[in-house]
Protein backbone atom coordinates (compact mmCIF):
# COMPACT_ATOMS: atom_id res chain seq x y z
CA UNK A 1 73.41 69.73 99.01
CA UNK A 2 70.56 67.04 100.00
CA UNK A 3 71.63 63.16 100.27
CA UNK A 4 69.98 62.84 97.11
CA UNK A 5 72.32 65.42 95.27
CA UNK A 6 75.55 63.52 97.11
CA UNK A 7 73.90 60.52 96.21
CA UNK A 8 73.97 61.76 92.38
CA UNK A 9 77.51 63.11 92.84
CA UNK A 10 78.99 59.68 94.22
CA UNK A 11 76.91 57.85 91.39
CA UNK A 12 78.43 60.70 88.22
CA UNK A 13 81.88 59.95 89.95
CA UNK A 14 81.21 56.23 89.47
CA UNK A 15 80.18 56.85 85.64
CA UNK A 16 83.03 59.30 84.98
CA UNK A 17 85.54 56.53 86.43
CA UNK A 18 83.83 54.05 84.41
CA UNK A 19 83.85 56.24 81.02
CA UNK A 20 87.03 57.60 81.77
CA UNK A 21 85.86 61.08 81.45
CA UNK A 22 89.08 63.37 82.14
CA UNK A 23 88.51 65.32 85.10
CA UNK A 24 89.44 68.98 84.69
CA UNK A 25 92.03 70.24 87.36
CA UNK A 26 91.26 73.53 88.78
CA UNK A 27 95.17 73.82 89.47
CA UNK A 28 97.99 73.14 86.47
CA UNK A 29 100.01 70.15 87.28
CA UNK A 30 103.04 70.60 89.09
CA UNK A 31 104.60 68.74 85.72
CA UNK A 32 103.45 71.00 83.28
CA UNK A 33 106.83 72.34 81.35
CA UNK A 34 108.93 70.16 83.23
CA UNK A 35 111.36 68.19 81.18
CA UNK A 36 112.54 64.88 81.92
CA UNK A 37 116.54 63.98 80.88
CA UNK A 38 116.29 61.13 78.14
CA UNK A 39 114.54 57.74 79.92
CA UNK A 40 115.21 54.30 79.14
CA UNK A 41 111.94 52.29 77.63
CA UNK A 42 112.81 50.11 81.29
CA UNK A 43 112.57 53.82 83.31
CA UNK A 44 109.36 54.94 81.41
CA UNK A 45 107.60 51.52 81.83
CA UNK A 46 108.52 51.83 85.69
CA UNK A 47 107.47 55.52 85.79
CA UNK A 48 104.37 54.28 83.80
CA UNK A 49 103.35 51.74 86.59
CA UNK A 50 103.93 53.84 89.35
CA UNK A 51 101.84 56.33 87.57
CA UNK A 52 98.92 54.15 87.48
CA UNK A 53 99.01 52.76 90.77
CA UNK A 54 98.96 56.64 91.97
CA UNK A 55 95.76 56.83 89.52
CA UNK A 56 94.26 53.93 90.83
CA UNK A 57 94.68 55.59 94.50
CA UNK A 58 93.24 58.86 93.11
CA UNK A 59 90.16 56.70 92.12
CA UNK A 60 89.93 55.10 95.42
CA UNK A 61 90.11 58.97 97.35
CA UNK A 62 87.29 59.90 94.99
CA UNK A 63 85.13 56.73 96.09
CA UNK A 64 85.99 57.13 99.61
CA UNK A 65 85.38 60.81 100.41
CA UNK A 66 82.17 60.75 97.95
CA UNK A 67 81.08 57.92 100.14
CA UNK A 68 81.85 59.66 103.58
CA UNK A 69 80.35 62.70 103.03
CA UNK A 70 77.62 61.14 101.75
CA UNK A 71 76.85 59.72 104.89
CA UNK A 72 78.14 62.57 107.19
CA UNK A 73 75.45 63.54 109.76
CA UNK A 74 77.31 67.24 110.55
CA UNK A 75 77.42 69.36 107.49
CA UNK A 76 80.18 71.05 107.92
CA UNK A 77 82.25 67.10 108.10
CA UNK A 78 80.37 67.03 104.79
CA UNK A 79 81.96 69.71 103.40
CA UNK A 80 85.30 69.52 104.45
CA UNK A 81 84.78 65.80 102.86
CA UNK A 82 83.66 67.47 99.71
CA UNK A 83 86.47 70.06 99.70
CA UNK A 84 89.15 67.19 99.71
CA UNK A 85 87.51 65.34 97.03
CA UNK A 86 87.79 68.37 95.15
CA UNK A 87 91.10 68.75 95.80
CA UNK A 88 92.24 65.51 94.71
CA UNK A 89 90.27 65.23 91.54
CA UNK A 90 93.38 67.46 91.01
CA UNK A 91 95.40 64.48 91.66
CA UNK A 92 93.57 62.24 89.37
CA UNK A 93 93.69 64.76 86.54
CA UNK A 94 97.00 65.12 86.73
CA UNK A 95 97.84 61.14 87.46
CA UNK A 96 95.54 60.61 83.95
CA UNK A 97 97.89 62.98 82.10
CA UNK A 98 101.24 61.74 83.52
CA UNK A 99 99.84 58.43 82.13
CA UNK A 100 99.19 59.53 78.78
CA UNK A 101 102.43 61.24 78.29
CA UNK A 102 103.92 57.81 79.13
CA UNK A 103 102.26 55.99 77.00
CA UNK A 104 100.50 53.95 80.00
CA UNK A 105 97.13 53.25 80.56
CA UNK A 106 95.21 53.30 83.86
CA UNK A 107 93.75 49.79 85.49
CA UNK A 108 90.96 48.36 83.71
CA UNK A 109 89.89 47.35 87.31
CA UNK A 110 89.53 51.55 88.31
CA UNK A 111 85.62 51.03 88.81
CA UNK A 112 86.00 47.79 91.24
CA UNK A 113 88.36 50.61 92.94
CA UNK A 114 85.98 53.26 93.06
CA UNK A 115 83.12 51.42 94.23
CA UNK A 116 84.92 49.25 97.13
CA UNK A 117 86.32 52.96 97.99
CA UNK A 118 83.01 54.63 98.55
CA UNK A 119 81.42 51.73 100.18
CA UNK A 120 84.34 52.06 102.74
CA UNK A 121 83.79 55.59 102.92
CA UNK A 122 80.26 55.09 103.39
CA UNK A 123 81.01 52.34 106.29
CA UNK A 124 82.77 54.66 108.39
CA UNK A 125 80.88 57.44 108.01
CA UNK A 126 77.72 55.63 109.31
CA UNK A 127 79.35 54.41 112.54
CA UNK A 128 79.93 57.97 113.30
CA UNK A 129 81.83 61.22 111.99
CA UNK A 130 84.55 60.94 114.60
CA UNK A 131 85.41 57.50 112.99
CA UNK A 132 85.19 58.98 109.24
CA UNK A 133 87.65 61.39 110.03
CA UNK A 134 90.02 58.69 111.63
CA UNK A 135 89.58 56.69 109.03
CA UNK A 136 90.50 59.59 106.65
CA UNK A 137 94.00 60.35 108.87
CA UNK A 138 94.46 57.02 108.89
CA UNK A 139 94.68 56.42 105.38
CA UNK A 140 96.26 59.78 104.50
CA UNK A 141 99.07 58.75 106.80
CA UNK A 142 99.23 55.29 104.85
CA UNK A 143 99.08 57.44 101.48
CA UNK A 144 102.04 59.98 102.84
CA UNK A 145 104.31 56.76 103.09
CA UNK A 146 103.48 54.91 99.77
CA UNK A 147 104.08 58.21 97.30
CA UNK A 148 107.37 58.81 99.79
CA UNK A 149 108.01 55.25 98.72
CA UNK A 150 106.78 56.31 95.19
CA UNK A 151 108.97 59.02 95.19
CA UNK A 152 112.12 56.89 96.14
CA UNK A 153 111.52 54.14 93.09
CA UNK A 154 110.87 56.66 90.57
CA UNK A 155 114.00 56.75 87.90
CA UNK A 156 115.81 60.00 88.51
CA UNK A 157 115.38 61.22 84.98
CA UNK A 158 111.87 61.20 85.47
CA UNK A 159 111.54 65.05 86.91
CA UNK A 160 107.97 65.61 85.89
CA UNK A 161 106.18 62.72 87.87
CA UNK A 162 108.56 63.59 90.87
CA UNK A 163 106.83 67.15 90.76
CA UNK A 164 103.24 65.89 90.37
CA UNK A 165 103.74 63.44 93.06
CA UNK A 166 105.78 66.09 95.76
CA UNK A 167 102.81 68.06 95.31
CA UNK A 168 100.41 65.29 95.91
CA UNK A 169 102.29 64.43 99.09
CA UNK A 170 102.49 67.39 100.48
CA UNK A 171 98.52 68.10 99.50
CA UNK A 172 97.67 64.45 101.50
CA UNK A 173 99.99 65.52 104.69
CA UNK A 174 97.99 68.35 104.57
CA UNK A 175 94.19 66.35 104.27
CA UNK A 176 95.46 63.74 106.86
CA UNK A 177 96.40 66.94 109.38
CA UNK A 178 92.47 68.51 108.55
CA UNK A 179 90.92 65.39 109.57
CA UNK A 180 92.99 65.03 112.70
CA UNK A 181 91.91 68.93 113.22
């Protein structure tokens, strides 16, 4: 892809955060068929705002690595940008469906989120690639501990977010330790 068709993917990601068009996940969610023991209304408002400030980050990792490999000068940095977006469109499909089943609904401030995200992405990828990926580690490693945080103020009858968000943490170990690469 040209900066022009980047420029149209980082600008379709801005509608479909804006429309709230449900991104399809090319992988089930890890909390598909997983029952949760009986919550309180207390535990599933709780699960219901953790679930939307993981959202909300999902949003900001689509703005950010649409923005950095926007503005990649080595392809292949581009693509390995693109390839973790991918991924964690994943993350935000299964975030937007964790909220639903709760009842909760994501931030009505997702688009300020998205946009602030890509123009950060976009910063550090114009001061160089080596940066961009930094910046990626960086906040991967910043991610890792808030859904380990996440994962220790979720209510413990609440087994199907704990799934989704084990598998997110182990997929953003995993993007932080590519970017390092």
């Amino acid at each position: 892809m040209n900066r022009l068709d980047h420029l149209i993917h980082g600008f379709d990601g801005l509608l479909r955060t804006i429309a709230r068009v449900k991104p399809e996940a090319q992988t089930p969610s890890p909390g598909n068929g997983v029952l949760d023991d009986p919550m309180s209304a207390e535990d599933i408002k709780l699960s219901g705002a953790l679930m939307r400030v993981n959202h909300t980050g999902e949003i900001c990792a689509q703005g950010l690595y649409n923005g950095q490999a926007l503005f990649a000068s080595d392809q292949a940095t581009s693509k390995a940008l693109q390839t973790a977006a991918e991924e964690e469109l994943d993350h935000l499909a299964w975030c937007r469906e964790r909220l639903n089943q709760l009842n909760a609904r994501p931030s009505v401030l997702d688009p300020l989120w998205y946009l602030s995200s890509f123009a950060l992405g976009a910063a550090a990828s114009l001061v160089s690639d080596k940066v961009s990926l930094g910046f990626v580690h960086a906040t991967e490693d910043n991610v890792e501990r808030h859904l380990r945080e996440h994962l220790e103020r979720l209510p413990k009858n609440d087994h199907a977010s704990r799934h989704i968000l084990t598998q997110m943490l182990e997929d953003e170990i995993r993007h932080g330790q590519t970017a390092l690469d």
